[in-house]
C-alpha atoms as a PDB file:
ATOM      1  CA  UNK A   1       0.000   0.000   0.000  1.00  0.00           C
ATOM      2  CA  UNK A   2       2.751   2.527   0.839  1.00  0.00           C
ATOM      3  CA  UNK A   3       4.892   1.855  -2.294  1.00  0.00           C
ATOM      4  CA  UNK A   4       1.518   2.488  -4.107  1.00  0.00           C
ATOM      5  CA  UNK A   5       1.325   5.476  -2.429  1.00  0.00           C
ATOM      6  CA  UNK A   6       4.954   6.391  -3.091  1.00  0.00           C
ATOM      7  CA  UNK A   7       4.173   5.044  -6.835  1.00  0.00           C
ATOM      8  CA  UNK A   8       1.483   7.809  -7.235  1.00  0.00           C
ATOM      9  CA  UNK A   9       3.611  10.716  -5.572  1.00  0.00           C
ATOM     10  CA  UNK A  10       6.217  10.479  -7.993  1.00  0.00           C
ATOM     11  CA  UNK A  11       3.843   9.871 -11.242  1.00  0.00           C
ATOM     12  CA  UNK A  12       2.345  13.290  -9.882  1.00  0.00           C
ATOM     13  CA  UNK A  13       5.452  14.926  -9.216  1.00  0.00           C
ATOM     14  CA  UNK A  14       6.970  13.683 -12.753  1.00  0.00           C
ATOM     15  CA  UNK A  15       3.604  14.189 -14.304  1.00  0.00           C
ATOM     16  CA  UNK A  16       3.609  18.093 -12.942  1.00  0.00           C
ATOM     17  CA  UNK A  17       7.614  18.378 -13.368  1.00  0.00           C
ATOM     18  CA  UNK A  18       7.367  17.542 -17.328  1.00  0.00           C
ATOM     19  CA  UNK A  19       3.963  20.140 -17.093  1.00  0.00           C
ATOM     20  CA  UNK A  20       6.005  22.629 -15.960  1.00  0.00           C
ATOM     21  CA  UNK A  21       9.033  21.805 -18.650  1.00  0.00           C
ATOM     22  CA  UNK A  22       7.133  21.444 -21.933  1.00  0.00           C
ATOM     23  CA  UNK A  23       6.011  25.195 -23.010  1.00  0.00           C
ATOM     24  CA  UNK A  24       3.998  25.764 -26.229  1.00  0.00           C
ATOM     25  CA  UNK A  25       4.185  29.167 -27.383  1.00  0.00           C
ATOM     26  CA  UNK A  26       1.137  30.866 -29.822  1.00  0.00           C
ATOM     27  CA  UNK A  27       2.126  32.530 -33.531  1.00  0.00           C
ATOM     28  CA  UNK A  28       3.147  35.717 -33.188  1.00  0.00           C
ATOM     29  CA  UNK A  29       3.650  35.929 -29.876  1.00  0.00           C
ATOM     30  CA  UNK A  30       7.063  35.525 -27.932  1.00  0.00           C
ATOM     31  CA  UNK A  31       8.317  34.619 -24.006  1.00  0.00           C
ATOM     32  CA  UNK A  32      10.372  36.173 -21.833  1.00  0.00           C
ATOM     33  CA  UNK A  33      12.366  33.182 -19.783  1.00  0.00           C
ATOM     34  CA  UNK A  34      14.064  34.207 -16.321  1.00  0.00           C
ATOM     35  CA  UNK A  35      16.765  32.242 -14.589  1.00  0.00           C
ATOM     36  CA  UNK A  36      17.422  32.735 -11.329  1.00  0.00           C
ATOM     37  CA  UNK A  37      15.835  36.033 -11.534  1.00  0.00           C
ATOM     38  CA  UNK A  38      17.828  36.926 -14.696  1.00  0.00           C
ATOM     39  CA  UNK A  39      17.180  37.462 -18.596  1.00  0.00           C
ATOM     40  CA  UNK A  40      17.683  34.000 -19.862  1.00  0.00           C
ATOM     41  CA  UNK A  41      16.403  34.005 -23.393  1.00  0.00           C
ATOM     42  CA  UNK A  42      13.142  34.440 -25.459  1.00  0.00           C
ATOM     43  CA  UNK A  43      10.816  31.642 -26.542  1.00  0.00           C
ATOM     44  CA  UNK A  44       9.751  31.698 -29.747  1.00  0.00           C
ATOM     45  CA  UNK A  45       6.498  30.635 -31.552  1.00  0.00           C
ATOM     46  CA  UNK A  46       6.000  26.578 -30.969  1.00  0.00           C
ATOM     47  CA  UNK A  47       7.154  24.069 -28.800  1.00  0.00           C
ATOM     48  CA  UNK A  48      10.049  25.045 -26.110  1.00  0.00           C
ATOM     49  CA  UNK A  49      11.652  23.080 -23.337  1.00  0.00           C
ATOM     50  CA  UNK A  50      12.500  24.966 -20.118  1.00  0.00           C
ATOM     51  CA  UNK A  51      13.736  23.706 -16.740  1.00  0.00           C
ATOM     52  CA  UNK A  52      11.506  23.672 -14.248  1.00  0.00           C
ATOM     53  CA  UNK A  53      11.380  24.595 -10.804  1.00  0.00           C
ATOM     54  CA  UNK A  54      14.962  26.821 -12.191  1.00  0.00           C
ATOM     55  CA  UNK A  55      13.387  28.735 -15.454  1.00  0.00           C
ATOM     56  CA  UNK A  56      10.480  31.166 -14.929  1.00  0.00           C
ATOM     57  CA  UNK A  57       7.988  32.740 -17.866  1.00  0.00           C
ATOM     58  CA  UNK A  58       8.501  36.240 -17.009  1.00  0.00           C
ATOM     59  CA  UNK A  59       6.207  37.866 -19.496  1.00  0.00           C
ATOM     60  CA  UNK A  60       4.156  36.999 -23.182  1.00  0.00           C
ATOM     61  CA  UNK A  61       4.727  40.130 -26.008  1.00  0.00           C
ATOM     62  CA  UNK A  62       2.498  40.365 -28.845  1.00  0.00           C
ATOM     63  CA  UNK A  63       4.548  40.993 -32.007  1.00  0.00           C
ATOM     64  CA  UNK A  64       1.805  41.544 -34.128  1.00  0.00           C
ATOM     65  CA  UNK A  65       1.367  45.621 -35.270  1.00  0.00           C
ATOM     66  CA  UNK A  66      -1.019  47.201 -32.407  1.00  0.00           C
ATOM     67  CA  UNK A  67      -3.287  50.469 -32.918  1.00  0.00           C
ATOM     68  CA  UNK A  68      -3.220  52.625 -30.295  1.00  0.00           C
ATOM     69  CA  UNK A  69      -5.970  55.624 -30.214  1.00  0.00           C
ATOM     70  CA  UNK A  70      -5.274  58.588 -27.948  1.00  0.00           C
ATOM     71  CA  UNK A  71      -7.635  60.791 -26.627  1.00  0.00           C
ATOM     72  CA  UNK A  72      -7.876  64.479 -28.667  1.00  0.00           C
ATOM     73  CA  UNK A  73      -5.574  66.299 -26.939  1.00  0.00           C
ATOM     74  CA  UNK A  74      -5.416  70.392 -26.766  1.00  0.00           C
ATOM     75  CA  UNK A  75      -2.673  71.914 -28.650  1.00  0.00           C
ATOM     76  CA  UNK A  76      -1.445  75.373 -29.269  1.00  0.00           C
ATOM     77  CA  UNK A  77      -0.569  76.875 -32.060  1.00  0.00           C
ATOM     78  CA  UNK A  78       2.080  79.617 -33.283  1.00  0.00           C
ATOM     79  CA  UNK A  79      -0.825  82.058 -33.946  1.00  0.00           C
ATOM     80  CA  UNK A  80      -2.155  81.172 -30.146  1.00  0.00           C
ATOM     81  CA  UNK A  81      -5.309  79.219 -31.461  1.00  0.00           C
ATOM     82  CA  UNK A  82      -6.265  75.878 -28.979  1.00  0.00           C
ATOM     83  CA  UNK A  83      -6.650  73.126 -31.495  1.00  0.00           C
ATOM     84  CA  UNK A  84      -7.984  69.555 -30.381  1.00  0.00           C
ATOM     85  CA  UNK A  85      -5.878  66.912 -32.463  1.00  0.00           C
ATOM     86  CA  UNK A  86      -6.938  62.984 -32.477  1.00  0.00           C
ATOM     87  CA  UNK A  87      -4.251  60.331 -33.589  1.00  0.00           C
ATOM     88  CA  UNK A  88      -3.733  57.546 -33.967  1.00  0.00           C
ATOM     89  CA  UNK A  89      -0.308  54.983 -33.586  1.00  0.00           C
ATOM     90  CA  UNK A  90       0.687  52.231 -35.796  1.00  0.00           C
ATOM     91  CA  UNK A  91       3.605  50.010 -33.873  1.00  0.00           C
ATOM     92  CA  UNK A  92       5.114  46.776 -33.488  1.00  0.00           C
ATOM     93  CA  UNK A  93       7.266  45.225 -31.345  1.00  0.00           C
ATOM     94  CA  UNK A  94      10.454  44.053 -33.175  1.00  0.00           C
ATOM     95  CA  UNK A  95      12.469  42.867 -29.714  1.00  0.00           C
ATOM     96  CA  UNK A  96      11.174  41.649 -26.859  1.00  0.00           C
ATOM     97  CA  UNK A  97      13.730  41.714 -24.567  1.00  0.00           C
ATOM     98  CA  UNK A  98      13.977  45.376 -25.211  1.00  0.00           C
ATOM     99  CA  UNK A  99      10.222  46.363 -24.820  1.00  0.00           C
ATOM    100  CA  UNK A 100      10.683  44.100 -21.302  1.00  0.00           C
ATOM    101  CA  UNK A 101      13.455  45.609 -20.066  1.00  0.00           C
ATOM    102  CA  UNK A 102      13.726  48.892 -21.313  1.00  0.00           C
ATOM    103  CA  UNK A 103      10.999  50.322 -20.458  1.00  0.00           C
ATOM    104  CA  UNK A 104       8.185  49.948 -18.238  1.00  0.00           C
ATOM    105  CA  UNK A 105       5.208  50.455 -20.224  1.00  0.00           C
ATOM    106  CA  UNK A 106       5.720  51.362 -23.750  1.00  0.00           C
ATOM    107  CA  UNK A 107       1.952  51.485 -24.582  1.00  0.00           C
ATOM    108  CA  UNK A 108       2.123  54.576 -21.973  1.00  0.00           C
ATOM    109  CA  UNK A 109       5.504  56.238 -23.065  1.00  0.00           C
ATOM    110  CA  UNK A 110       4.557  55.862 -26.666  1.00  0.00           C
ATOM    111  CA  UNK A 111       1.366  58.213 -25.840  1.00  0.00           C
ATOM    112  CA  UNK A 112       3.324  61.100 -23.717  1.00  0.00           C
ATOM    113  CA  UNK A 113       5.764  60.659 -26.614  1.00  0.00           C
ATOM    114  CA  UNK A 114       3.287  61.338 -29.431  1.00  0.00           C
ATOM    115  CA  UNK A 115       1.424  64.196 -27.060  1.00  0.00           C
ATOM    116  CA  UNK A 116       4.925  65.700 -26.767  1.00  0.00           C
ATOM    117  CA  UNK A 117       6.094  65.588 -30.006  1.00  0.00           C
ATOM    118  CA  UNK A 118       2.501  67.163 -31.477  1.00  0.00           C
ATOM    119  CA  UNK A 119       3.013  69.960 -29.428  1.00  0.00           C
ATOM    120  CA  UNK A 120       6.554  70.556 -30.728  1.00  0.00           C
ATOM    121  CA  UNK A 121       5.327  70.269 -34.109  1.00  0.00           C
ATOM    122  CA  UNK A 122       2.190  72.094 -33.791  1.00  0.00           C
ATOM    123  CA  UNK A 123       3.110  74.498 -32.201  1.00  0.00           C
ATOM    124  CA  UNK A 124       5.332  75.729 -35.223  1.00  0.00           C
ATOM    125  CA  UNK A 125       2.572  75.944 -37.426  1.00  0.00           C
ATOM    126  CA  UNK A 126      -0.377  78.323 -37.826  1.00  0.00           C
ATOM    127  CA  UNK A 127      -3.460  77.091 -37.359  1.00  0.00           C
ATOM    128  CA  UNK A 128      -4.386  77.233 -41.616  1.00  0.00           C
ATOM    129  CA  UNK A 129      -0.970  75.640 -42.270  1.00  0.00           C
ATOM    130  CA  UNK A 130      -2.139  72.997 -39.421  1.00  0.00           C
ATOM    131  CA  UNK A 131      -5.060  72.544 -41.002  1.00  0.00           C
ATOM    132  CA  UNK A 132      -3.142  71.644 -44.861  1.00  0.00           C
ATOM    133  CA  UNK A 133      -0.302  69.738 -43.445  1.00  0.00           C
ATOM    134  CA  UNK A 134      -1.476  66.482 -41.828  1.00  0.00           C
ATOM    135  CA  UNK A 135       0.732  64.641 -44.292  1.00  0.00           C
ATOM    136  CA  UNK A 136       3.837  66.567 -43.015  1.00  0.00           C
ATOM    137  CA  UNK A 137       2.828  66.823 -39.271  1.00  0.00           C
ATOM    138  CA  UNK A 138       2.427  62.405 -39.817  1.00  0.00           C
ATOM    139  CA  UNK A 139       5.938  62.293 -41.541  1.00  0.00           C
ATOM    140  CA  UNK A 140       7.750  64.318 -38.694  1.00  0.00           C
ATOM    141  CA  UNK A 141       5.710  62.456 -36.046  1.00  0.00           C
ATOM    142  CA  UNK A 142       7.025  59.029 -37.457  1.00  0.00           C
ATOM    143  CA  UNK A 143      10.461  60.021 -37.703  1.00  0.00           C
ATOM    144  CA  UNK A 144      10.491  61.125 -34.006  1.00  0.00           C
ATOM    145  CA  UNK A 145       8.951  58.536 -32.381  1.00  0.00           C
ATOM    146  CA  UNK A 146      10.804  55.984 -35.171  1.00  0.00           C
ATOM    147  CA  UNK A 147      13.983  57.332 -33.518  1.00  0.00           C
ATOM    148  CA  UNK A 148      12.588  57.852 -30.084  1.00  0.00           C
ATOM    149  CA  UNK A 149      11.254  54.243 -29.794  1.00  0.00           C
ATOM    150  CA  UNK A 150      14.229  52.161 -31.432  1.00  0.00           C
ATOM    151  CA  UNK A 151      15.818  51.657 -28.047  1.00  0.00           C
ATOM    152  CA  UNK A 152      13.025  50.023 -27.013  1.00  0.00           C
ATOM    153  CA  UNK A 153      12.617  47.423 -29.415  1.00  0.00           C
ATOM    154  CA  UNK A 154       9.459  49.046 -30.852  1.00  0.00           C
ATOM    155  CA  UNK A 155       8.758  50.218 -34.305  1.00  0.00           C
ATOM    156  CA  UNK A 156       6.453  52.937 -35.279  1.00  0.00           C
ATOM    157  CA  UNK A 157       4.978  52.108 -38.644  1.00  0.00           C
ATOM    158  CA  UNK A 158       2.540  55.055 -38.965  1.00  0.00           C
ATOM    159  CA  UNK A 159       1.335  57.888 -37.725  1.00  0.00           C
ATOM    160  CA  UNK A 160      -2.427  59.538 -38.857  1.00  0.00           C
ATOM    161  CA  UNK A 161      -4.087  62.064 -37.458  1.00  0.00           C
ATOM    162  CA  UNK A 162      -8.311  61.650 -37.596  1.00  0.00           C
ATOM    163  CA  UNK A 163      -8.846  65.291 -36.553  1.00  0.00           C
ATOM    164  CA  UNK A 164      -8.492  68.346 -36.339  1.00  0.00           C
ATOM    165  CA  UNK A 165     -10.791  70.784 -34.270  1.00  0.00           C
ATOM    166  CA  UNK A 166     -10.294  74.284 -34.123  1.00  0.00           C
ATOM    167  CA  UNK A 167     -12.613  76.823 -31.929  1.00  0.00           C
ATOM    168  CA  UNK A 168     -15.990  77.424 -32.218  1.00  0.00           C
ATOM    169  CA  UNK A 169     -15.653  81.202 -33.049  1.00  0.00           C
ATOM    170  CA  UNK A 170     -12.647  80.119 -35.856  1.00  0.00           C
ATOM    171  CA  UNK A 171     -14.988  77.559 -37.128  1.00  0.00           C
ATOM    172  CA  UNK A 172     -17.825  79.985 -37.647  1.00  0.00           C
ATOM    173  CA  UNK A 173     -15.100  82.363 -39.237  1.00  0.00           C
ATOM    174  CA  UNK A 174     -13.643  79.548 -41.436  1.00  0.00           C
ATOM    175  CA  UNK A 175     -17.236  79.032 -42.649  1.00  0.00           C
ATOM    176  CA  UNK A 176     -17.725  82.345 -43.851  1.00  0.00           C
ATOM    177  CA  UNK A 177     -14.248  82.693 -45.467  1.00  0.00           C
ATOM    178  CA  UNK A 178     -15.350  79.289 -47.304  1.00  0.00           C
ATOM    179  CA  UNK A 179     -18.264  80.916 -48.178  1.00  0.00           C
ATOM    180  CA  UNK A 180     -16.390  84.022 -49.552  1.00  0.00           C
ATOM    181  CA  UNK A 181     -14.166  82.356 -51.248  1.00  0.00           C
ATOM    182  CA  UNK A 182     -16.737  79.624 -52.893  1.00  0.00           C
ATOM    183  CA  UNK A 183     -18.844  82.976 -53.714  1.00  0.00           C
ATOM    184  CA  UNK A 184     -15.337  84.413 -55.306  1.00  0.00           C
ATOM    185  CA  UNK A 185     -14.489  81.741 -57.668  1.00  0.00           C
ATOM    186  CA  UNK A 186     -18.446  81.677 -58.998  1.00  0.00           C
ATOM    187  CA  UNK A 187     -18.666  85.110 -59.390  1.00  0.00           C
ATOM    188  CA  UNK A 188     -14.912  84.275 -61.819  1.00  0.00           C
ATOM    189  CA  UNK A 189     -16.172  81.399 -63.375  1.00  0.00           C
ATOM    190  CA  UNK A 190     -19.228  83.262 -64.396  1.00  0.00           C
ATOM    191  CA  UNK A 191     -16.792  86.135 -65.678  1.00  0.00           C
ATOM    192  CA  UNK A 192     -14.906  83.596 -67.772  1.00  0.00           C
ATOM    193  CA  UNK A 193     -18.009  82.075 -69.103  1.00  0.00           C
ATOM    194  CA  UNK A 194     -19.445  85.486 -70.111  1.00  0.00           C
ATOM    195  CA  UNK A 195     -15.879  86.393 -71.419  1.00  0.00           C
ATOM    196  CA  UNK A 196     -15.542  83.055 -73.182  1.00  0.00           C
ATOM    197  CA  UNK A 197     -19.375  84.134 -74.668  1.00  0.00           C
ATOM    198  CA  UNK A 198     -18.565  87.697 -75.778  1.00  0.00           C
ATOM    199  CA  UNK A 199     -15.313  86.244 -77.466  1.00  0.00           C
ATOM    200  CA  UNK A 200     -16.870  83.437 -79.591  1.00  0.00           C
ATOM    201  CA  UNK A 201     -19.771  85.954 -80.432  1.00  0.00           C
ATOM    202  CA  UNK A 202     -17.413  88.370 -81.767  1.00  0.00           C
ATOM    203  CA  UNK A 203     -15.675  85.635 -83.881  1.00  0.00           C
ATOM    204  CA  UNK A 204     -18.720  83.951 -84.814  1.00  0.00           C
ATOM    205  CA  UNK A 205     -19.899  88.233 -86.264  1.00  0.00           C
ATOM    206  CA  UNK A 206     -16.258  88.625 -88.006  1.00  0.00           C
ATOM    207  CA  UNK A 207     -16.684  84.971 -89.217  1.00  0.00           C
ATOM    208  CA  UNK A 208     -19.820  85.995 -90.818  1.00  0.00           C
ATOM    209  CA  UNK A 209     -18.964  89.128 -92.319  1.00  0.00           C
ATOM    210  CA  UNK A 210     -15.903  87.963 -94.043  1.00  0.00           C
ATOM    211  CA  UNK A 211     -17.933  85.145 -95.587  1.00  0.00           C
ATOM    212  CA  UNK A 212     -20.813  87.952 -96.083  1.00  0.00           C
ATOM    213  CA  UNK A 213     -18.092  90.126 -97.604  1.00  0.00           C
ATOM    214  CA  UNK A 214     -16.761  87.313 -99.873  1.00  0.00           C
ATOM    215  CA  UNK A 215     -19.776  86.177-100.771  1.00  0.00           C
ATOM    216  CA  UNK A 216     -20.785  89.332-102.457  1.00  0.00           C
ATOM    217  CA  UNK A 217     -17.551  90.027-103.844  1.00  0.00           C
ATOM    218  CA  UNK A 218     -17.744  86.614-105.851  1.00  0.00           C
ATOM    219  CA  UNK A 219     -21.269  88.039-106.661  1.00  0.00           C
ATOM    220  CA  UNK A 220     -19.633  91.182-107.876  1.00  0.00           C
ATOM    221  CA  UNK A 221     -17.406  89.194-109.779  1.00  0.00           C
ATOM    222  CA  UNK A 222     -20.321  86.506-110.662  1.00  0.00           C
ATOM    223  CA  UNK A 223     -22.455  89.177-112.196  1.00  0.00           C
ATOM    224  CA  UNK A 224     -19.707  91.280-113.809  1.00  0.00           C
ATOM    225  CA  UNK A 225     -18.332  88.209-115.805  1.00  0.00           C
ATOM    226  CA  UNK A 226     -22.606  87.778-116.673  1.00  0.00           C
ATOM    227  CA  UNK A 227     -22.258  91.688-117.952  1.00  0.00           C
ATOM    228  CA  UNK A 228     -19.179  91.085-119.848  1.00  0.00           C
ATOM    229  CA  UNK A 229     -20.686  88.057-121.589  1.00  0.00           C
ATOM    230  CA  UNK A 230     -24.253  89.678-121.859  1.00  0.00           C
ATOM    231  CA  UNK A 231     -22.530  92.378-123.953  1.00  0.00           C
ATOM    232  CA  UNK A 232     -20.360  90.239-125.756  1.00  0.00           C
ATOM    233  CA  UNK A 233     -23.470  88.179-126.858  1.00  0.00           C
ATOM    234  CA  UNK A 234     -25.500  91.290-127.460  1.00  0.00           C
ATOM    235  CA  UNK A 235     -22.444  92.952-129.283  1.00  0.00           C
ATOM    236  CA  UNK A 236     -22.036  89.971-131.408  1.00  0.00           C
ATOM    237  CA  UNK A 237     -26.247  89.292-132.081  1.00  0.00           C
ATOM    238  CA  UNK A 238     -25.998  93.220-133.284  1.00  0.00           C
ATOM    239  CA  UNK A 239     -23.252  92.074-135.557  1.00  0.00           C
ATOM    240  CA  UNK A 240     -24.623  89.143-136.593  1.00  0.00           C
ATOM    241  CA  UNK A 241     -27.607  91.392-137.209  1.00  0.00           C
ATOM    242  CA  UNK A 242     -26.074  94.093-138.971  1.00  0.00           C
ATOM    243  CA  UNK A 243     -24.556  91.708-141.202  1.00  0.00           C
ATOM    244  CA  UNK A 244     -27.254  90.105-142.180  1.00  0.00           C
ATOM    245  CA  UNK A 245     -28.799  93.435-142.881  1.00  0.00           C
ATOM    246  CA  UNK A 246     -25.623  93.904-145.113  1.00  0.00           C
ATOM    247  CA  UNK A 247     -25.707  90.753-147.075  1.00  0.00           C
ATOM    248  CA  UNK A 248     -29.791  90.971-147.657  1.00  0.00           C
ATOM    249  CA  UNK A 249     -29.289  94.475-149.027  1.00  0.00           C
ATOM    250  CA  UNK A 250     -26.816  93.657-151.314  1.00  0.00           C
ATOM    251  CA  UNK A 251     -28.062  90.479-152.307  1.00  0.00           C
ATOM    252  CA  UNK A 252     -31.168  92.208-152.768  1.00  0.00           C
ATOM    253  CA  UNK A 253     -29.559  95.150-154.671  1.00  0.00           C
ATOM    254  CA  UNK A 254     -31.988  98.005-153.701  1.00  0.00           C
ATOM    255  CA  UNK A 255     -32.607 100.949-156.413  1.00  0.00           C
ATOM    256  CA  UNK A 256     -33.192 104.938-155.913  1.00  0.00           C
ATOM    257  CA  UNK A 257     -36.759 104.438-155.140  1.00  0.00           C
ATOM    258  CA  UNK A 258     -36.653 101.941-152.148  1.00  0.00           C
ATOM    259  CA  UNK A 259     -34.206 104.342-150.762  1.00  0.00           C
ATOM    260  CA  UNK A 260     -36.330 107.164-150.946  1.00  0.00           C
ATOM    261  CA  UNK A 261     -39.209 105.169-149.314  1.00  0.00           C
ATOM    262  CA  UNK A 262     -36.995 105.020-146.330  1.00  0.00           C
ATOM    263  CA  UNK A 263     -36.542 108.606-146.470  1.00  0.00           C
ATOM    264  CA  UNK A 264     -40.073 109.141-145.811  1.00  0.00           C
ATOM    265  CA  UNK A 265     -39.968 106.961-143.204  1.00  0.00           C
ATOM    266  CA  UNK A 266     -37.428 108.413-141.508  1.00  0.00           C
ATOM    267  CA  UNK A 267     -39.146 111.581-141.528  1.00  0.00           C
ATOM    268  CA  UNK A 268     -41.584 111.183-138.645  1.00  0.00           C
ATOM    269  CA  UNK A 269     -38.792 110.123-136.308  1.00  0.00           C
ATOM    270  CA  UNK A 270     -37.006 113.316-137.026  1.00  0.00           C
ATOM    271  CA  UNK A 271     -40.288 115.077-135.731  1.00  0.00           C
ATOM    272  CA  UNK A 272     -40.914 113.525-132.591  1.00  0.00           C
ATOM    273  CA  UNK A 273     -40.389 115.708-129.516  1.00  0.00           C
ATOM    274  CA  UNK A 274     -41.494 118.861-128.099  1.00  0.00           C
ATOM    275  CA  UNK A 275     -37.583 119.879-128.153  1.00  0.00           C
ATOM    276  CA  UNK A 276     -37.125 119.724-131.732  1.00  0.00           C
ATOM    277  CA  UNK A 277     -37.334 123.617-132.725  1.00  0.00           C
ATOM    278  CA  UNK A 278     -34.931 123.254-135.952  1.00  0.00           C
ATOM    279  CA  UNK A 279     -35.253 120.488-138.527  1.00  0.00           C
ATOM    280  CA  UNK A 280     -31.632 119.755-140.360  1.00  0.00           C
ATOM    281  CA  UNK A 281     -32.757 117.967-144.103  1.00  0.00           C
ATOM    282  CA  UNK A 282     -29.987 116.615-146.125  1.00  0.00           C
ATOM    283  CA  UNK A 283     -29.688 117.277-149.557  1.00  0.00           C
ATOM    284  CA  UNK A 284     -30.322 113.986-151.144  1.00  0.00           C
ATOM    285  CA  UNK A 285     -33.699 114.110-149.629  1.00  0.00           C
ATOM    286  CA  UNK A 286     -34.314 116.348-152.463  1.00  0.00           C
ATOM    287  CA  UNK A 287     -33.273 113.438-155.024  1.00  0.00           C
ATOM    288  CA  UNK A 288     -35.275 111.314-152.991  1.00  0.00           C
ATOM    289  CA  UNK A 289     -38.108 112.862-153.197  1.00  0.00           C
ATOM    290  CA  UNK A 290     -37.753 113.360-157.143  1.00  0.00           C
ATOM    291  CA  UNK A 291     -36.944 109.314-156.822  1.00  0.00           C
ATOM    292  CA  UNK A 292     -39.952 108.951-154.499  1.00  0.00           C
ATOM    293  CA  UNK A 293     -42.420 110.903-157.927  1.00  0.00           C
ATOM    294  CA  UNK A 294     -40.967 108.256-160.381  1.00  0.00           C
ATOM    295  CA  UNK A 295     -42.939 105.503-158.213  1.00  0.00           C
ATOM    296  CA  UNK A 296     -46.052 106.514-159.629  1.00  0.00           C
ATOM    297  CA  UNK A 297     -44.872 107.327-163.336  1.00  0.00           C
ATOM    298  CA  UNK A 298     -44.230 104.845-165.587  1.00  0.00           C
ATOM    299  CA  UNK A 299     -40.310 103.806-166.309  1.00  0.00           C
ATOM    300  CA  UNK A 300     -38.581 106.075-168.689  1.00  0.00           C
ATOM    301  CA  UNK A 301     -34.740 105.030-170.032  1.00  0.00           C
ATOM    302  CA  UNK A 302     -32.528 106.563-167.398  1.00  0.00           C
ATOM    303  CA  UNK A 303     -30.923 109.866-168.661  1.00  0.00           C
ATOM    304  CA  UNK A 304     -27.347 110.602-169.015  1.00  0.00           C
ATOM    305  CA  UNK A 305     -26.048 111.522-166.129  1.00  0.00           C
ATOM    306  CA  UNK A 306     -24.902 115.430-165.991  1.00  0.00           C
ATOM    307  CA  UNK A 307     -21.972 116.366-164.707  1.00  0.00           C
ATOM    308  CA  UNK A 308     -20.909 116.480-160.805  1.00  0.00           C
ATOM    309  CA  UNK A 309     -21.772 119.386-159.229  1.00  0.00           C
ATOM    310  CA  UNK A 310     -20.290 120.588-156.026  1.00  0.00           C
ATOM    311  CA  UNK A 311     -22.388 119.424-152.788  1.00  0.00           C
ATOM    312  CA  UNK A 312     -24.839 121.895-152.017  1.00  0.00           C
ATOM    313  CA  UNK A 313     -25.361 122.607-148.278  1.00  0.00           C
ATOM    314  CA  UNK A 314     -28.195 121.380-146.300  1.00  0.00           C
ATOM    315  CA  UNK A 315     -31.411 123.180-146.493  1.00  0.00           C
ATOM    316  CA  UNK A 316     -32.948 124.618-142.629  1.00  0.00           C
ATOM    317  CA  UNK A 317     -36.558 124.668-142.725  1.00  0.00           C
ATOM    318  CA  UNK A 318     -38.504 126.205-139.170  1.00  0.00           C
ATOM    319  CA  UNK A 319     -41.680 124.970-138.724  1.00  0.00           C
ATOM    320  CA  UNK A 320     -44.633 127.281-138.243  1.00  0.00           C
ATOM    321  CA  UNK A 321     -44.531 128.829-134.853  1.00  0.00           C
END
């Protein structure tokens, strides 16, 4: 019964002994192992074999990245404007042993650090350049607390900023100056618009009265060339005419008395018109006339021709008042 006894003890003991040896460690996670009260090393992800009863598990680090949000915190700026500023941490823990034994809490120091360092930064700035420069107040952030935080086996990845809250009273003012400003560059676009107008109008009117102005010159031209031709035709049917004239009277050989015919009907022509005061007869109408008498007289053999006599002038005759 008492080696049973004895038999059970030492199962326990063993059983509790190889309990207290075997150590399985999550992913992404890492052990701190004390000997003695000392650093003795780090366990890493899996399984790990540690004395017992001699070795101690100090502490378990995450080393996955953490996000860390601190509370808005009031900040001054160069122009003396309280601005409330949210942000937000990015970091990892790269050594253990460091973030252990370096420092007590590096959650906490990593928060006064990033207050600190926003006020430093911030309070460079004025509050509009605040406003337009997260990007830059993240990058010099990061680089500070990248530098600040290497001793302690941490590394700050990023660095973001949710907000930034001015004042009431600059709010209202910020408004307004957005309003201005949004009134501003409608009141210009409208300007460029009506500019943009007034400019195509006044090409679209020279547009059109160059084409107007070319159109009627080629009309000019157009109807000048129609002239030219006109006359030319009308020149050369009065030639055509006249020649025909020419070639029936000589074909049809035309004596004394046809000619005087045509004096007589000439005559009324000469007579038209309330201006004609003086009437200027040649002197073959005389012949004419004596041609005109042998019309109604029979044909006599023609006489022998006298001789020439000089031209006698015309004869004036007045009418009768």
């Amino acid at each position: 019964m008492g080696q049973l006894i004895a038999a059970v003890v030492v199962v326990a003991v063993a059983g509790f002994a190889l309990a207290r040896t075997i150590r399985i460690v999550p992913q992404a996670t890492a052990r701190i192992v004390e000997r003695f009260g000392r650093y003795h090393r780090t366990l890493n992800a899996g399984l790990n074999i540690v004395v017992p009863f001699i070795d101690r598990i100090k502490v378990e680090v995450d080393l996955r990245e953490q996000v860390v949000t601190f509370p808005p915190q009031p900040v001054i700026t160069s122009d003396n404007l309280v601005v409330s500023i949210d942000t937000v941490i990015y970091f990892q823990v790269t050594d253990p042993k460091a973030a252990t034994y370096e420092i007590a809490s590096f959650i906490t120091a990593v928060e006064q650090l990033t207050v600190t360092t926003l006020r430093n930064v911030v309070g460079g700035m004025d509050l509009e350049r605040t406003l337009t420069s997260r990007e830059e107040i993240n990058t010099e952030l990061r680089g500070v607390l990248d530098d600040a935080t290497g001793k302690w086996g941490i590394r700050v990845n990023r660095v973001e900023l949710k907000a930034i809250d001015p004042p009431a009273s600059i709010q209202d003012s910020m408004e307004k100056q957005m309003r201005a400003d949004r009134d501003k560059r409608a009141a210009i676009l409208t300007a460029e618009g009506q500019k943009q107008a007034a400019i195509l109008t006044a090409q679209g009117q020279r547009e059109a009265a160059v084409l107007k102005a070319r159109g009627e010159a080629e009309a000019v031209v157009l109807g000048a060339q129609a002239d030219a031709e006109a006359q030319a035709m009308r020149a050369k049917g009065q030639a055509d005419a006249i020649a025909m004239v020419f070639r029936a009277i000589h074909e049809g050989r035309p004596d004394q008395r046809l000619l005087a015919y045509l004096y007589l009907q000439a005559l009324p022509e000469i007579a038209k018109g309330d201006a004609n005061k003086v009437w200027i007869v040649p002197s073959e109408m005389g012949k004419a006339l004596e041609n005109l008498g042998g019309l109604f007289s029979p044909p006599q053999s023609p006489p022998q021709s006298p001789p020439q006599s000089p031209p006698k002038e015309p004869d004036v005759t007045r009418p009768s008042a």
